[in-house]
Protein backbone atom coordinates (compact mmCIF):
# COMPACT_ATOMS: atom_id res chain seq x y z
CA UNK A 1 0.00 0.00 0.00
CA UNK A 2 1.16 3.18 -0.91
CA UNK A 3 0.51 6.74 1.28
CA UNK A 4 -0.50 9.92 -0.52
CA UNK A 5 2.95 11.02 -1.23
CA UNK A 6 3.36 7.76 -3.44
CA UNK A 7 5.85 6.46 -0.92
CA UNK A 8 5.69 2.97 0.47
CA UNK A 9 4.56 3.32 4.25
CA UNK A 10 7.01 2.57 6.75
CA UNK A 11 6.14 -1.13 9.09
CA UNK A 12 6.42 1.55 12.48
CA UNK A 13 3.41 3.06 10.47
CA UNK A 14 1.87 -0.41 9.05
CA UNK A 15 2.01 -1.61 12.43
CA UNK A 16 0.04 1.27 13.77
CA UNK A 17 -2.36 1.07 11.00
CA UNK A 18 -3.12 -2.67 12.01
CA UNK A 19 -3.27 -2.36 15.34
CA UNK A 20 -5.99 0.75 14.83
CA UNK A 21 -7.95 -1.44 13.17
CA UNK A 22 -7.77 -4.38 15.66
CA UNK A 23 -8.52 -2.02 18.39
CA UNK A 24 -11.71 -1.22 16.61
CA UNK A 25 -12.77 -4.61 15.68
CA UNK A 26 -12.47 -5.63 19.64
CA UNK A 27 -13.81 -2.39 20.81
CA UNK A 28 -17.11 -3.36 18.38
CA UNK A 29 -17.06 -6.77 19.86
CA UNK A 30 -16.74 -5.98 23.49
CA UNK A 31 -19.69 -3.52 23.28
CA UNK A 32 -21.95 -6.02 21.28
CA UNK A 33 -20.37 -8.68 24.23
CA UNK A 34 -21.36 -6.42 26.49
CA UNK A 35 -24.95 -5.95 25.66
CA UNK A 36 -25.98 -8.87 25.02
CA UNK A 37 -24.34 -9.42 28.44
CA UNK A 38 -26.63 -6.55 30.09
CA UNK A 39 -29.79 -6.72 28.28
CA UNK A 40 -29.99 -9.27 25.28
CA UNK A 41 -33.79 -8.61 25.69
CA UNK A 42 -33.68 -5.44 23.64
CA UNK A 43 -31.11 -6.41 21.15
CA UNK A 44 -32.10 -7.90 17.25
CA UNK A 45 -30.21 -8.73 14.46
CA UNK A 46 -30.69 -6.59 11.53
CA UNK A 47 -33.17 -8.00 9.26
CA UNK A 48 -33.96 -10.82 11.31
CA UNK A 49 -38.25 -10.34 12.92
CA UNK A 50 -39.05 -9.28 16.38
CA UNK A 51 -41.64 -8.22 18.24
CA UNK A 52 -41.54 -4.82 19.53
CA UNK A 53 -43.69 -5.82 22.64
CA UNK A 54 -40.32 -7.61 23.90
CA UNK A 55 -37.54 -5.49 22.58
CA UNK A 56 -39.46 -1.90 22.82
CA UNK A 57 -39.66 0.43 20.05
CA UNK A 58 -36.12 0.98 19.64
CA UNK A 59 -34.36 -2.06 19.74
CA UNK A 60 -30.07 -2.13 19.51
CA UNK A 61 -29.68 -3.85 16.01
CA UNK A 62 -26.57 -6.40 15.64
CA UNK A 63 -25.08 -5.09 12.32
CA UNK A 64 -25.07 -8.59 10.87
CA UNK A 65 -22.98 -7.94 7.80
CA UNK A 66 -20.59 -6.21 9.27
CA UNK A 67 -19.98 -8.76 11.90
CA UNK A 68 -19.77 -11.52 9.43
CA UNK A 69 -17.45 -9.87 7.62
CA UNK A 70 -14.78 -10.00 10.85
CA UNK A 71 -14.98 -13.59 10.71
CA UNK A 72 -15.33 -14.04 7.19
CA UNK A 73 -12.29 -15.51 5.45
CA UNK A 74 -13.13 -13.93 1.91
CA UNK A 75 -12.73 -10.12 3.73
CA UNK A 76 -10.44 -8.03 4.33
CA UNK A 77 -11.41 -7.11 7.33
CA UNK A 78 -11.26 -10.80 8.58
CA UNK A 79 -9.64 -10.57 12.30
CA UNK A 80 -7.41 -13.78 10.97
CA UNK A 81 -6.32 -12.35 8.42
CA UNK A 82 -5.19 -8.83 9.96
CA UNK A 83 -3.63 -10.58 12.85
CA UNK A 84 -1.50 -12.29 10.33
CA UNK A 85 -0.66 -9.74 8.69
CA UNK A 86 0.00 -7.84 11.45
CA UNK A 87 2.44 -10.39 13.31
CA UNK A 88 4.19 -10.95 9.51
CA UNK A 89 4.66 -6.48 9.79
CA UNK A 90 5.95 -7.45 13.41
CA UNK A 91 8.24 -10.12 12.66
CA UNK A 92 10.21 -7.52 9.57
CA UNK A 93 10.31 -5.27 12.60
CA UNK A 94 12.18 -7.83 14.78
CA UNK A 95 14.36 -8.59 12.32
CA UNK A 96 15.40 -5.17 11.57
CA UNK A 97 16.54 -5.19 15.22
């Protein structure tokens, strides 16, 4: 991947752009963890029915693509995948001492 200025990024920055986007992928899961931890009662999966006399008016809709898409292989933002590459960015770094 290339930055703006056409220049290859360095792995100090690669490995801060991978690590931003694992922090977000576990922030998103530990709030979804967390809710359906507190109060699964009001929570839906987008798309999926529910009755509004259980969940009130505004239930907290599960983002159902967007979750598959951390464990789905074919992504890129598969969480196997970016730890991968992340820990192949950490071993260059390693190497370079």
């Amino acid at each position: 991947m290339t930055s703006e200025s056409g220049q290859e990024p360095s792995l100090a920055d690669e490995r801060r752009r991978y690590e931003q986007q694992l922090m977000r992928i576990g922030r998103r899961l530990e709030a979804l963890g967390q809710l359906l931890v507190q109060d699964p009662s009001r929570m839906i999966g987008k798309g999926f029915d529910f009755d509004e006399s259980v969940t009130g008016g505004r239930p907290v809709q599960i983002e159902m693509a967007e979750l598959r898409a951390v464990f789905d292989q074919g992504t890129d933002s598969n969480v196997g995948k970016l730890l991968a590459e992340y820990h192949a960015v950490l071993a260059k770094l390693k190497q370079q001492g």
